[in-house]
PDB file of N, CA and C in Angstrom:
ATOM      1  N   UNK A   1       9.526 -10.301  11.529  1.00  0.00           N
ATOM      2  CA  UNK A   1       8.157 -10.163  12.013  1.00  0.00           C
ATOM      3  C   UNK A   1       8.025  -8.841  12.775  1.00  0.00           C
ATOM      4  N   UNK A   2       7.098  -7.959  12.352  1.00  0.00           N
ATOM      5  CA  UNK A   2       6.566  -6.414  13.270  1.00  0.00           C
ATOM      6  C   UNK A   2       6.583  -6.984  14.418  1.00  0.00           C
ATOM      7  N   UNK A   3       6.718  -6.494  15.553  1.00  0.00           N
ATOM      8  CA  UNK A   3       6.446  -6.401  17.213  1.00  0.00           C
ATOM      9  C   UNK A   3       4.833  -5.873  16.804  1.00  0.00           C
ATOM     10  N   UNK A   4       4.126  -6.903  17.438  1.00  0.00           N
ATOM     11  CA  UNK A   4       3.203  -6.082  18.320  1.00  0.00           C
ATOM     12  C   UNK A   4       2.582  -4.578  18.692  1.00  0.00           C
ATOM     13  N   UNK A   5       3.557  -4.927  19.466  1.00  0.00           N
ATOM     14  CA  UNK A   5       2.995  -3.849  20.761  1.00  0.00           C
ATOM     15  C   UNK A   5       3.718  -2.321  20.044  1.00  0.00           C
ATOM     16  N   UNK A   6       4.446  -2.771  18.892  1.00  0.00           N
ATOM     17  CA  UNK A   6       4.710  -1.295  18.163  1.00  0.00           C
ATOM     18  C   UNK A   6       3.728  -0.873  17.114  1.00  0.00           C
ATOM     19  N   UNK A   7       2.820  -1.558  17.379  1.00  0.00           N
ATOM     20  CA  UNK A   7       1.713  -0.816  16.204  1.00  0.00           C
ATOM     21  C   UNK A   7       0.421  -1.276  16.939  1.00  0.00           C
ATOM     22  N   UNK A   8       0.014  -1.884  17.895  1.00  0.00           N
ATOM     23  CA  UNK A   8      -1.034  -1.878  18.328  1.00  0.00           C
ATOM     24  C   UNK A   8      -0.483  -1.599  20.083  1.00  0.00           C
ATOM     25  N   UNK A   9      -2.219  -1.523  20.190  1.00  0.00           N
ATOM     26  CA  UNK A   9      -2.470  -0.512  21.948  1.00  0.00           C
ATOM     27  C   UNK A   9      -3.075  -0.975  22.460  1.00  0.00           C
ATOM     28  N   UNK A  10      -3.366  -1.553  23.817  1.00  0.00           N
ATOM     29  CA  UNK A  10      -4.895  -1.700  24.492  1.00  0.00           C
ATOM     30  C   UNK A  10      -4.633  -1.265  25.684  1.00  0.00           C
ATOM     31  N   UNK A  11      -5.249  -0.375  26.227  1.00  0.00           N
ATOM     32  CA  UNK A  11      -5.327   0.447  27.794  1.00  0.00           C
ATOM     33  C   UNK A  11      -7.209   0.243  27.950  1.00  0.00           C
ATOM     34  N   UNK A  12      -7.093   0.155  28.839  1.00  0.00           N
ATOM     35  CA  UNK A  12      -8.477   0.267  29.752  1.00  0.00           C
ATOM     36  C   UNK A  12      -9.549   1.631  29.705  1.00  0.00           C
ATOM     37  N   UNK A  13      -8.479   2.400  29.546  1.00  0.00           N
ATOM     38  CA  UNK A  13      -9.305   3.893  29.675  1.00  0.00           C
ATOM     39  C   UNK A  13      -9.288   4.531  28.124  1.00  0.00           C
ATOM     40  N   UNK A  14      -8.952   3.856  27.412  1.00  0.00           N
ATOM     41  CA  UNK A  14      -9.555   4.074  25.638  1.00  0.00           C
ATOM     42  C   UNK A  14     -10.313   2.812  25.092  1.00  0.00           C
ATOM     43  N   UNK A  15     -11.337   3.450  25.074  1.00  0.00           N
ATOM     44  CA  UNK A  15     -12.498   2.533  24.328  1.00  0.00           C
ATOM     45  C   UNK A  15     -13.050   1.193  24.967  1.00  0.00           C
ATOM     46  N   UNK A  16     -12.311   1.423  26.380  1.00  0.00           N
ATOM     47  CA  UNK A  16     -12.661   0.450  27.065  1.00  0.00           C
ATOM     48  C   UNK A  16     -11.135  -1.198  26.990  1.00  0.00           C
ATOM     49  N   UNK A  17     -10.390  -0.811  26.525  1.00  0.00           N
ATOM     50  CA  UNK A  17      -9.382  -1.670  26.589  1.00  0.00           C
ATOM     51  C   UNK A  17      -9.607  -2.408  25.042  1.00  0.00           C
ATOM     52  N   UNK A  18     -10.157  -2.098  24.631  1.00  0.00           N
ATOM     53  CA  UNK A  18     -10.091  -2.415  22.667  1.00  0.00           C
ATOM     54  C   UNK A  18      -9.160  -2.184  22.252  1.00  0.00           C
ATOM     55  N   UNK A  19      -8.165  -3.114  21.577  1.00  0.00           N
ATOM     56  CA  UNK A  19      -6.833  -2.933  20.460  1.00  0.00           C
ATOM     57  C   UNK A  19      -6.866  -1.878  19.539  1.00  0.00           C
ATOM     58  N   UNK A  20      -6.245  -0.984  19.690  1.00  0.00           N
ATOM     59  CA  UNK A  20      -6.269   0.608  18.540  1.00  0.00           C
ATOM     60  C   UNK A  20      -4.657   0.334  18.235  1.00  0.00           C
ATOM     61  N   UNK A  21      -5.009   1.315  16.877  1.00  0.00           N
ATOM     62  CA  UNK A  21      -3.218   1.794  16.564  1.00  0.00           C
ATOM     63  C   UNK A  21      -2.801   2.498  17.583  1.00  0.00           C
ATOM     64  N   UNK A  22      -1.556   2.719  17.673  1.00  0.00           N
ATOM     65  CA  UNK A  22      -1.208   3.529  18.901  1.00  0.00           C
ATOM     66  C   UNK A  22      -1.394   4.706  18.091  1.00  0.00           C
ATOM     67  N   UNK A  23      -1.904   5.501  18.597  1.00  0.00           N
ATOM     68  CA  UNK A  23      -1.246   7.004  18.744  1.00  0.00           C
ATOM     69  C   UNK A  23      -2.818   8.024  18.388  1.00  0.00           C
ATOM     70  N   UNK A  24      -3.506   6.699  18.490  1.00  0.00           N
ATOM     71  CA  UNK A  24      -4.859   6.913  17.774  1.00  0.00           C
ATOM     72  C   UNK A  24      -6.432   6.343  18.581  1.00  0.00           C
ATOM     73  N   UNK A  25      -7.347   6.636  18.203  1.00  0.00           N
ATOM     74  CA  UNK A  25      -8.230   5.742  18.604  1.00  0.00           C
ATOM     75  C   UNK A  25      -9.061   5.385  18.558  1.00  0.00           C
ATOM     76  N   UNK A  26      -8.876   4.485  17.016  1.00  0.00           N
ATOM     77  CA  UNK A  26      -9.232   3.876  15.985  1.00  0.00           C
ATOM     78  C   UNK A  26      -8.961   2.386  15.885  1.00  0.00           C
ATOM     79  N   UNK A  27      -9.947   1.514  16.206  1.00  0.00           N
ATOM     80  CA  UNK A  27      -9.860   0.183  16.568  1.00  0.00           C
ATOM     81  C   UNK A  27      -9.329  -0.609  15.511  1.00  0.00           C
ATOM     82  N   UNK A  28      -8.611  -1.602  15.760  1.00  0.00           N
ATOM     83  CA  UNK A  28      -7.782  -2.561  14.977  1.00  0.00           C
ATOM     84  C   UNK A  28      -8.531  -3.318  13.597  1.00  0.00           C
ATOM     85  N   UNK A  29      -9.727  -3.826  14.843  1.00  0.00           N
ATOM     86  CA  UNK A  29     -10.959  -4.253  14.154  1.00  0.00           C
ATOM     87  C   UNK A  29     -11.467  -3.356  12.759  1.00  0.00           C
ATOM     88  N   UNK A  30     -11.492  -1.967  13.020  1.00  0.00           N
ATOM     89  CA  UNK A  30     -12.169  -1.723  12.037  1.00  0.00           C
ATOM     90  C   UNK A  30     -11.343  -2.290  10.639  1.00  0.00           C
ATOM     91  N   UNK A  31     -10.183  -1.881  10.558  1.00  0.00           N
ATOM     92  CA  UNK A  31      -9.247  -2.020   9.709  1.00  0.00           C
ATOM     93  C   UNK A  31      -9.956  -3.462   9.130  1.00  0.00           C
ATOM     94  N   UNK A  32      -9.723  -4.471   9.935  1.00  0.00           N
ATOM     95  CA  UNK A  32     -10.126  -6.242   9.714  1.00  0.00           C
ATOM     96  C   UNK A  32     -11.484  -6.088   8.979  1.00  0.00           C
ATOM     97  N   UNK A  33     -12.033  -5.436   9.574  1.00  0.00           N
ATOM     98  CA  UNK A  33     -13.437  -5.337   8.988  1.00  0.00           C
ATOM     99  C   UNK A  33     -13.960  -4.731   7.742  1.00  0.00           C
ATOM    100  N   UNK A  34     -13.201  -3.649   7.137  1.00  0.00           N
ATOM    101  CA  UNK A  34     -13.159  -2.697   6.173  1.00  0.00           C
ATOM    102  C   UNK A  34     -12.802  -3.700   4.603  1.00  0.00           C
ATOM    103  N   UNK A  35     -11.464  -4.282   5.109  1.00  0.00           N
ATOM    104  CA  UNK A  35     -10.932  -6.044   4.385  1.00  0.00           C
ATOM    105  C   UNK A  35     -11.466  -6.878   4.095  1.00  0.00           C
ATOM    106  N   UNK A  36     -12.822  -7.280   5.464  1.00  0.00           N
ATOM    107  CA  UNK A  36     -13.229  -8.259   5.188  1.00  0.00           C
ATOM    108  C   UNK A  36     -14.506  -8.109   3.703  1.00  0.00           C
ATOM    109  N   UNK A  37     -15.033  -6.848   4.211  1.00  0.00           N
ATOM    110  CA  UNK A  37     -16.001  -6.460   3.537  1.00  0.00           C
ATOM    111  C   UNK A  37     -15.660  -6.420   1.803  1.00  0.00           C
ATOM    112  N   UNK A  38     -14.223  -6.142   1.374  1.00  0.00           N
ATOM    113  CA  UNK A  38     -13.713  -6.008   0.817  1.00  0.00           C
ATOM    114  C   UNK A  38     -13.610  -4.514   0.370  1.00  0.00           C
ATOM    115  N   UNK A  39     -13.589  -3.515   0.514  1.00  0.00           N
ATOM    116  CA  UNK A  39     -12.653  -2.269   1.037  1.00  0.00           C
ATOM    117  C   UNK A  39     -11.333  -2.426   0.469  1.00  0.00           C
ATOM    118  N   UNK A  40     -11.017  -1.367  -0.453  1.00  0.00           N
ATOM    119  CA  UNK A  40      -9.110  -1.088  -0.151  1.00  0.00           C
ATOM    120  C   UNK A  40      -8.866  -0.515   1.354  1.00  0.00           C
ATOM    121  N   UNK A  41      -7.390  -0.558   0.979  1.00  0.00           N
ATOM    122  CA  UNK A  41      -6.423  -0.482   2.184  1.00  0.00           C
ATOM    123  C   UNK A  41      -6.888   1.393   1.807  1.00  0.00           C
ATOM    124  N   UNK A  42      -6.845   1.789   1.011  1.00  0.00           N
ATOM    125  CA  UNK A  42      -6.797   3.017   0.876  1.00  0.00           C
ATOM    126  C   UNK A  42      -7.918   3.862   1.570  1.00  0.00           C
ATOM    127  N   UNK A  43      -9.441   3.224   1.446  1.00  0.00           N
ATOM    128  CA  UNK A  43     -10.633   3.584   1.619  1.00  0.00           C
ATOM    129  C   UNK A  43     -10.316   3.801   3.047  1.00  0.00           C
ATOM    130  N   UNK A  44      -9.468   2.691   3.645  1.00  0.00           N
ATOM    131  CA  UNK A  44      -9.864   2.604   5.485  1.00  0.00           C
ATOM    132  C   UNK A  44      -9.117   3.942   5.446  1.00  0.00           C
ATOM    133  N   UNK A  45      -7.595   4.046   5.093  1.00  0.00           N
ATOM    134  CA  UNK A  45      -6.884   5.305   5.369  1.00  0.00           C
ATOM    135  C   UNK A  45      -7.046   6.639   4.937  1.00  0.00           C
ATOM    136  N   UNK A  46      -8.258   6.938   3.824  1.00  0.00           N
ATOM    137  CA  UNK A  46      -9.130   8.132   3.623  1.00  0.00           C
ATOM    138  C   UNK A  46     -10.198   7.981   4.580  1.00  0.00           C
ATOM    139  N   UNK A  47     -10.226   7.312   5.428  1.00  0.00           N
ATOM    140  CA  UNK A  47     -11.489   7.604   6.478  1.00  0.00           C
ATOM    141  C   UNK A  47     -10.952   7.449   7.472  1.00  0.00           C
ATOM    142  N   UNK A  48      -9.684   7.380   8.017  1.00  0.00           N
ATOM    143  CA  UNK A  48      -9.254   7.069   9.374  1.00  0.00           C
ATOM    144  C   UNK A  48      -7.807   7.970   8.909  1.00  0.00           C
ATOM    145  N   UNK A  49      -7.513   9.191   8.452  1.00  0.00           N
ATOM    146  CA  UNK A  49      -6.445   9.489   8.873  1.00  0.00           C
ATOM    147  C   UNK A  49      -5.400   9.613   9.605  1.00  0.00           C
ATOM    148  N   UNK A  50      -5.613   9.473  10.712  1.00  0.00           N
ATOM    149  CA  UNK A  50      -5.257   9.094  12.140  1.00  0.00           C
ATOM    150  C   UNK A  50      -4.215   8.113  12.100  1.00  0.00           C
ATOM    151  N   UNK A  51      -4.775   7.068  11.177  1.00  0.00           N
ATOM    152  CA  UNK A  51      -3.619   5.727  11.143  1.00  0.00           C
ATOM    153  C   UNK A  51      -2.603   5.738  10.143  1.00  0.00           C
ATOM    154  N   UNK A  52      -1.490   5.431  10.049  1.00  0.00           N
ATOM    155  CA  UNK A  52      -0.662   5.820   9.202  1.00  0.00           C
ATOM    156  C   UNK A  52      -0.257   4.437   8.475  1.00  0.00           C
ATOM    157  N   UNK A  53      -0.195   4.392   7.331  1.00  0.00           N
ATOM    158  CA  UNK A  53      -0.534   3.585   6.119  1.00  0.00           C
ATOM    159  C   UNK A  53       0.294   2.720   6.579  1.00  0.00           C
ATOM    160  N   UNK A  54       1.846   2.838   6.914  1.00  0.00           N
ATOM    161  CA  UNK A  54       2.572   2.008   7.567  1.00  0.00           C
ATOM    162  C   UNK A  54       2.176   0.945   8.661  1.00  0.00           C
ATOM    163  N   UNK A  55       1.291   1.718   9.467  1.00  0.00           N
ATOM    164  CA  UNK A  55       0.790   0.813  10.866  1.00  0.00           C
ATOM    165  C   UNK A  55       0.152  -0.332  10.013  1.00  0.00           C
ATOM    166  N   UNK A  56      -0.837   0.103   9.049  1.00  0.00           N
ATOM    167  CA  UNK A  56      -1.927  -0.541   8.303  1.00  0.00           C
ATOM    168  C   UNK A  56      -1.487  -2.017   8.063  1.00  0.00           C
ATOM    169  N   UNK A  57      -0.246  -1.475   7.321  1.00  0.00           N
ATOM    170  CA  UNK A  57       0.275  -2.596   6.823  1.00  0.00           C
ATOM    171  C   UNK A  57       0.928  -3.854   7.717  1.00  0.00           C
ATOM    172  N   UNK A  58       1.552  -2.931   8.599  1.00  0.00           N
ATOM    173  CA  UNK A  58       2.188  -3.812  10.208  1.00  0.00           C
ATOM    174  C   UNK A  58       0.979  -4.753  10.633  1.00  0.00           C
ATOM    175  N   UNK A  59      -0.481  -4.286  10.712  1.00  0.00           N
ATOM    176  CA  UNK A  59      -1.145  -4.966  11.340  1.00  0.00           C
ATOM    177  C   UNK A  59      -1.488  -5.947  10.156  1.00  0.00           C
ATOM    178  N   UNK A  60      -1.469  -6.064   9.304  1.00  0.00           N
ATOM    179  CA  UNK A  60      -1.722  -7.336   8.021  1.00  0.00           C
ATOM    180  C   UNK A  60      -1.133  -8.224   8.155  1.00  0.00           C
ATOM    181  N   UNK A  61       0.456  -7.493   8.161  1.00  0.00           N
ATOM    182  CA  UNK A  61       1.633  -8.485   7.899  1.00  0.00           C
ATOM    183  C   UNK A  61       1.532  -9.156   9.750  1.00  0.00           C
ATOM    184  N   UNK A  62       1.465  -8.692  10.286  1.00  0.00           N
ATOM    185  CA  UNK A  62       1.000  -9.441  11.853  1.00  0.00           C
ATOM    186  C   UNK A  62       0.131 -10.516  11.682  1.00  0.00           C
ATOM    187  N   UNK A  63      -0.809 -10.293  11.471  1.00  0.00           N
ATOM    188  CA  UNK A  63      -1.924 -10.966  10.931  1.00  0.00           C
ATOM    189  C   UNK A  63      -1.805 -12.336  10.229  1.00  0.00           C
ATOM    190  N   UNK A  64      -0.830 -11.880   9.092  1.00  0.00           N
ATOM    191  CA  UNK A  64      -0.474 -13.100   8.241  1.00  0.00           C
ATOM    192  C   UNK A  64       0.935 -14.106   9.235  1.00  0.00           C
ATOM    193  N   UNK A  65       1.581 -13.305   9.472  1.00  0.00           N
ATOM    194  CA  UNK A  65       2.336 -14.221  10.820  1.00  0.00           C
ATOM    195  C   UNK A  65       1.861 -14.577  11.531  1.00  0.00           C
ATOM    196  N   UNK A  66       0.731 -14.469  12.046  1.00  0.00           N
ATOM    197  CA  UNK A  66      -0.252 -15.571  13.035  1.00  0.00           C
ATOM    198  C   UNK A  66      -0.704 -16.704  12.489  1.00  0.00           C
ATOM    199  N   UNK A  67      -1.465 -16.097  11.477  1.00  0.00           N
ATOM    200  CA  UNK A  67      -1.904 -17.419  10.803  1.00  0.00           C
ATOM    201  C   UNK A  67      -1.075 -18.193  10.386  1.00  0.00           C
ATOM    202  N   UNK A  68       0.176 -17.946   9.353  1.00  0.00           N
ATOM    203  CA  UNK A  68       1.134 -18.850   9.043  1.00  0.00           C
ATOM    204  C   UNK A  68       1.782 -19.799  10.459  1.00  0.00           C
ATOM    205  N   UNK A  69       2.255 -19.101  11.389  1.00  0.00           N
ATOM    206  CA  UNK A  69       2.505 -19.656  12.167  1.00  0.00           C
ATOM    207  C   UNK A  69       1.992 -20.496  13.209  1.00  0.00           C
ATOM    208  N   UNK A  70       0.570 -20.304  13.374  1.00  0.00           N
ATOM    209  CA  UNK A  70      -0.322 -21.038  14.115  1.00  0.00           C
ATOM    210  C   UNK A  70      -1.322 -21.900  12.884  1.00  0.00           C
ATOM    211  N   UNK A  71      -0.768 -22.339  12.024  1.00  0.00           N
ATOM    212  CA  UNK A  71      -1.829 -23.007  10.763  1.00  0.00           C
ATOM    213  C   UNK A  71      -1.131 -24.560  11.151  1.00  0.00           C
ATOM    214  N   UNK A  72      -2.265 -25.420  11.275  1.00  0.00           N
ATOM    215  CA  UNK A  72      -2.101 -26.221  10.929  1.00  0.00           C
ATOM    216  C   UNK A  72      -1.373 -26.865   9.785  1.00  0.00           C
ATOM    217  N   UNK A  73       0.117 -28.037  10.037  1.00  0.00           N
ATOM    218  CA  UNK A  73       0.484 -28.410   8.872  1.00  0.00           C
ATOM    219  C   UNK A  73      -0.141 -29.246   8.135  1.00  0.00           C
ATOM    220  N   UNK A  74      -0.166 -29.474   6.605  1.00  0.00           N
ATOM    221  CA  UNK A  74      -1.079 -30.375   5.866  1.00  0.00           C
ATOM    222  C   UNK A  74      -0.453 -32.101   5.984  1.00  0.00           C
TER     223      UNK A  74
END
């Protein structure tokens, strides 16, 4: 499982304490949102250069370890 806190950020004095990639500051959300809309992975990273395709993916695969792990069993 990715760590966290190695691909995402939240400080107070960027964007107001909103989750960004690190190194960037470019909200987590958008990424989620770009997905939801249905967007490639590619589209977000031709418009957000900033984030590096790797992080992209860290925050998915995060993503999907939450849910798997916090899902209700059937």
């Amino acid at each position: 499982m990715t760590n966290l806190l190695s691909v995402i950020h939240s400080d107070p004095d960027i964007l107001g304490g909103t989750p960004v990639f690190i190194g960037t500051r470019v909200p987590v959300k958008t990424l989620l949102d770009y997905l939801a809309a249905g967007d490639p992975l590619d589209e977000f990273l031709d418009h957000f250069p900033s984030v590096r395709s790797d992080q992209a993916i860290a925050v998915i695969q995060i993503a999907k370890d939450m849910i798997l792990t916090h899902a209700n069993p059937a």
